[in-house]
Protein backbone atom coordinates (compact mmCIF):
# COMPACT_ATOMS: atom_id res chain seq x y z
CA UNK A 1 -8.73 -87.60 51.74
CA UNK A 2 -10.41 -84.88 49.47
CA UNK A 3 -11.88 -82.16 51.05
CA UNK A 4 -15.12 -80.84 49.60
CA UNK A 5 -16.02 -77.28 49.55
CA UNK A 6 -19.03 -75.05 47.44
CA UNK A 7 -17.27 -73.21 45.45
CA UNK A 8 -13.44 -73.47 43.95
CA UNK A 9 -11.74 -70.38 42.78
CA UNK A 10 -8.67 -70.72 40.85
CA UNK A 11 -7.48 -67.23 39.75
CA UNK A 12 -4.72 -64.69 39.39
CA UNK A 13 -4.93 -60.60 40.82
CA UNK A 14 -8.37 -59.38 40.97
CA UNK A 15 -10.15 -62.31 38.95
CA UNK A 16 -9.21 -64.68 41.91
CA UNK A 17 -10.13 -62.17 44.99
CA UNK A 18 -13.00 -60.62 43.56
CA UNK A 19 -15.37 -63.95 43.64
CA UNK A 20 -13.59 -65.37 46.59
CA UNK A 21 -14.36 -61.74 48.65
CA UNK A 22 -17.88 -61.50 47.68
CA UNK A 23 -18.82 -65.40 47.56
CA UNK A 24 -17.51 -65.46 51.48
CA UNK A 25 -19.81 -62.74 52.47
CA UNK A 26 -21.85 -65.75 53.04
CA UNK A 27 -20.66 -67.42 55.82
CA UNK A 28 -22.27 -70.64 55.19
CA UNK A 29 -20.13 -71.15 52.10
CA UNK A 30 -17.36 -72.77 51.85
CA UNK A 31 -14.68 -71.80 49.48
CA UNK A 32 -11.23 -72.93 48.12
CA UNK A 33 -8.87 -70.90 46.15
CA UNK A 34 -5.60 -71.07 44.94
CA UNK A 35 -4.10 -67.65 45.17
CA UNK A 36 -1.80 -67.47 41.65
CA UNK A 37 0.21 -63.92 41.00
CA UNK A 38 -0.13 -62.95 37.44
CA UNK A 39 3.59 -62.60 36.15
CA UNK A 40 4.86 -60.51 33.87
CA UNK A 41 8.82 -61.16 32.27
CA UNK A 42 10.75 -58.56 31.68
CA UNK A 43 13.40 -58.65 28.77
CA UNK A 44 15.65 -60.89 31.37
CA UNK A 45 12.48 -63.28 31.80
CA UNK A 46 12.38 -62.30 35.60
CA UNK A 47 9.10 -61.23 37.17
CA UNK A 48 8.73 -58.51 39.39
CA UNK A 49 5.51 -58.88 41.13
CA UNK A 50 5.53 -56.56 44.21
CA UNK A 51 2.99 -53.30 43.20
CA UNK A 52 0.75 -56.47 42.23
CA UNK A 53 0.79 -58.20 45.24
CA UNK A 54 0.04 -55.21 47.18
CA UNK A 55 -2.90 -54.25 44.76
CA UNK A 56 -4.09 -58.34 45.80
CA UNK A 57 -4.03 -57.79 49.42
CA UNK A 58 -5.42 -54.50 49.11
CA UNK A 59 -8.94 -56.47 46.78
CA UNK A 60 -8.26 -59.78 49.58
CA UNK A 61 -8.41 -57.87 52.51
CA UNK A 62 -12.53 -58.13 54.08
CA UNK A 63 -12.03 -61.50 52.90
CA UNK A 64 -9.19 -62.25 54.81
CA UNK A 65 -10.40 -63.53 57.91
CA UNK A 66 -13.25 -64.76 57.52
CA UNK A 67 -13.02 -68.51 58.26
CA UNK A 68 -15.25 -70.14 55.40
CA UNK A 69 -12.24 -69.03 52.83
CA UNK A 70 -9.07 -71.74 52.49
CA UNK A 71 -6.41 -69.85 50.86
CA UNK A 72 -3.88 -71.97 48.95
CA UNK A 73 -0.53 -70.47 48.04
CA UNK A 74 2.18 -71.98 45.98
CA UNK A 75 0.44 -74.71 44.44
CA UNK A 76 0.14 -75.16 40.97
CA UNK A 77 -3.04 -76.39 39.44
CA UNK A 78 -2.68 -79.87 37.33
CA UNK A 79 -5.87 -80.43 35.69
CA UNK A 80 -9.51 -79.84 36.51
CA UNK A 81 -11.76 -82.98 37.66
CA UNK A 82 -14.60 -83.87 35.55
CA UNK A 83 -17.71 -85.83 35.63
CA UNK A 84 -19.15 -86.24 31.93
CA UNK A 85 -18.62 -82.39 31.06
CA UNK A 86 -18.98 -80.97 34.64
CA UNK A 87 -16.38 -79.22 36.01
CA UNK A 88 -15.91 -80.90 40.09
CA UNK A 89 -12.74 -79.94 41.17
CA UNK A 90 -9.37 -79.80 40.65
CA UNK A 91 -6.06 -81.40 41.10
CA UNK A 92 -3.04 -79.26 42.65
CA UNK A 93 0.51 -79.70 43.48
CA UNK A 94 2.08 -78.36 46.41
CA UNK A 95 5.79 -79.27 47.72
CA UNK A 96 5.39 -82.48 45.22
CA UNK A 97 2.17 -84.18 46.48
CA UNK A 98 -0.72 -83.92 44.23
CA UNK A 99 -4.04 -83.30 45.94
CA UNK A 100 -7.49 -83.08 45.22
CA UNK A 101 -10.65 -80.83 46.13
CA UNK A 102 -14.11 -80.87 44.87
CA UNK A 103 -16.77 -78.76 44.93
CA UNK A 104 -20.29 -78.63 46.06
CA UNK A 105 -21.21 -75.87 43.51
CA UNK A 106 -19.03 -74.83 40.94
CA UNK A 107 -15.74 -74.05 39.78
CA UNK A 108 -14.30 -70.80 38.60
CA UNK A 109 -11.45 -70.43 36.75
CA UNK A 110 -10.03 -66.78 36.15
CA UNK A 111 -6.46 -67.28 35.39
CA UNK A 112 -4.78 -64.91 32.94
CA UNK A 113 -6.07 -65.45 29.22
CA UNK A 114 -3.11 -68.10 28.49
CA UNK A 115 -3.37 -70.25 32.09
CA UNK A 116 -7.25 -70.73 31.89
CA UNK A 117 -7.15 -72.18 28.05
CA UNK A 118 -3.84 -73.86 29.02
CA UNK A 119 -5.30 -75.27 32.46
CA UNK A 120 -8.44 -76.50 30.70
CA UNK A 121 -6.56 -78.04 27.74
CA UNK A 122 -3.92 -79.96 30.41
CA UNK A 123 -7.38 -81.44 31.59
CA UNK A 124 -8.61 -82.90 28.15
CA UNK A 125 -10.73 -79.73 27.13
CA UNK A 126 -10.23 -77.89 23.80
CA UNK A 127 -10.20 -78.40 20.28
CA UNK A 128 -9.62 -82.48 19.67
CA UNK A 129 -7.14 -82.07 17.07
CA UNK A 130 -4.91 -79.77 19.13
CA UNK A 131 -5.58 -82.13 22.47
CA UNK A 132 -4.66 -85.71 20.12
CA UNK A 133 -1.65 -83.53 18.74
CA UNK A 134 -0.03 -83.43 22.33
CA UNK A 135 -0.92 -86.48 23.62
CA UNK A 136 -3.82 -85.65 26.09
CA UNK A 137 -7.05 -87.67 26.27
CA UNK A 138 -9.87 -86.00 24.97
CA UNK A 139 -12.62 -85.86 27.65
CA UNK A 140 -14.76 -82.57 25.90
CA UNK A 141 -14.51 -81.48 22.45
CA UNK A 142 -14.44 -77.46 22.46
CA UNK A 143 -13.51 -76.81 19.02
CA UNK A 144 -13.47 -72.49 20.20
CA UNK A 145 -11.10 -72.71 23.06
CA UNK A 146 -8.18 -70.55 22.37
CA UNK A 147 -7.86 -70.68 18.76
CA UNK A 148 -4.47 -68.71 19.16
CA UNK A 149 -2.97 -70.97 22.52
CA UNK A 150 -1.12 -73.19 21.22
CA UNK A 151 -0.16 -76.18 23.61
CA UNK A 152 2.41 -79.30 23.35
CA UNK A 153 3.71 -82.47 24.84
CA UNK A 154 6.59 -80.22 26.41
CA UNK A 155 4.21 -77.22 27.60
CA UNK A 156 1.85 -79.32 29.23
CA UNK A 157 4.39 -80.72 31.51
CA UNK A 158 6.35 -77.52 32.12
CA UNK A 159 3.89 -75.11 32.77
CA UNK A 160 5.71 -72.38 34.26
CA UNK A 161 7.11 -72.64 37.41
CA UNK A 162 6.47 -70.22 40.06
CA UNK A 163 9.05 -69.39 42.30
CA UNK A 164 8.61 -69.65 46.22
CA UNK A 165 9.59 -65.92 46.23
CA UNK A 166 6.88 -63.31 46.21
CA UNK A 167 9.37 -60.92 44.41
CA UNK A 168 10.37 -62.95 41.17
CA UNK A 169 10.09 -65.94 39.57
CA UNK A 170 11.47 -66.92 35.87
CA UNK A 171 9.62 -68.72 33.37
CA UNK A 172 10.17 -72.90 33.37
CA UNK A 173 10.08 -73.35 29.58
């Protein structure tokens, strides 16, 4: 069954728990978001994301409890759902299943300036020529979309994996 809520926030750090804090101040809202951790490599390609999570629950905390927010953690976000050129949800993965929200509203992606472009061009929106080059159906032609992210057949399918471990993760290329 998908669920349906107003809004859908995917985002990393403060992009994510920014809008989800202030759009659940109002309590008839319903909102979905998919809590991502932005990750930085070091030289070994391990990420160390402790100070950051802290900084997150420190932004996340009034937001916390308040029961209109769904907080998703550990999924990874396949594609967004369109109808025509509309933006109505998105498909995630989480321990292998793929599942499906909507929204009501909108939906706001603020992933870090590679995921968003990457996320969007997984779902059949960027430049056509770029999209046809690596195999994914073109659903909206946006010629401006990260002129300098550069996708392919093997980067669409191994997005980087995030590790189960709030403390590091290494890259899945």
């Amino acid at each position: 069954m998908t669920e349906t809520y107003d809004y859908i926030i995917i985002g990393a750090g403060s992009a994510g728990c920014v809008p989800a804090n202030r759009l659940s101040e109002d309590p008839d809202a319903r909102i979905w978001r998919q809590r991502q951790v932005d990750l930085h490599p070091d030289a070994d390609g391990a990420v160390h994301s402790d100070e950051l999570h802290q900084v997150q629950l420190e932004i996340y905390a009034p937001a916390g409890t308040r029961p209109n927010l769904n907080v998703t953690t550990h999924a990874m976000t396949r594609r967004v759902l369109l109808e025509g050129k509309r933006a109505v949800g998105v498909e995630y993965e989480l321990g292998g299943e793929h599942v499906m929200v909507k929204a009501s509203r909108e939906v706001l992606i603020s992933s870090c300036p590679i995921g968003s472009p990457h996320l969007l061009q997984r779902s059949g929106i960027g430049p056509a020529a770029v999209l046809q080059k690596a195999d994914v159906e073109v659903l909206h032609d946006l010629p401006g979309l990260a002129k300098t992210c550069r996708i392919t057949r093997r980067s669409i399918s191994n997005m980087p994996a995030r590790s189960r471990s709030r403390s590091t993760a290494r890259w899945g290329f």
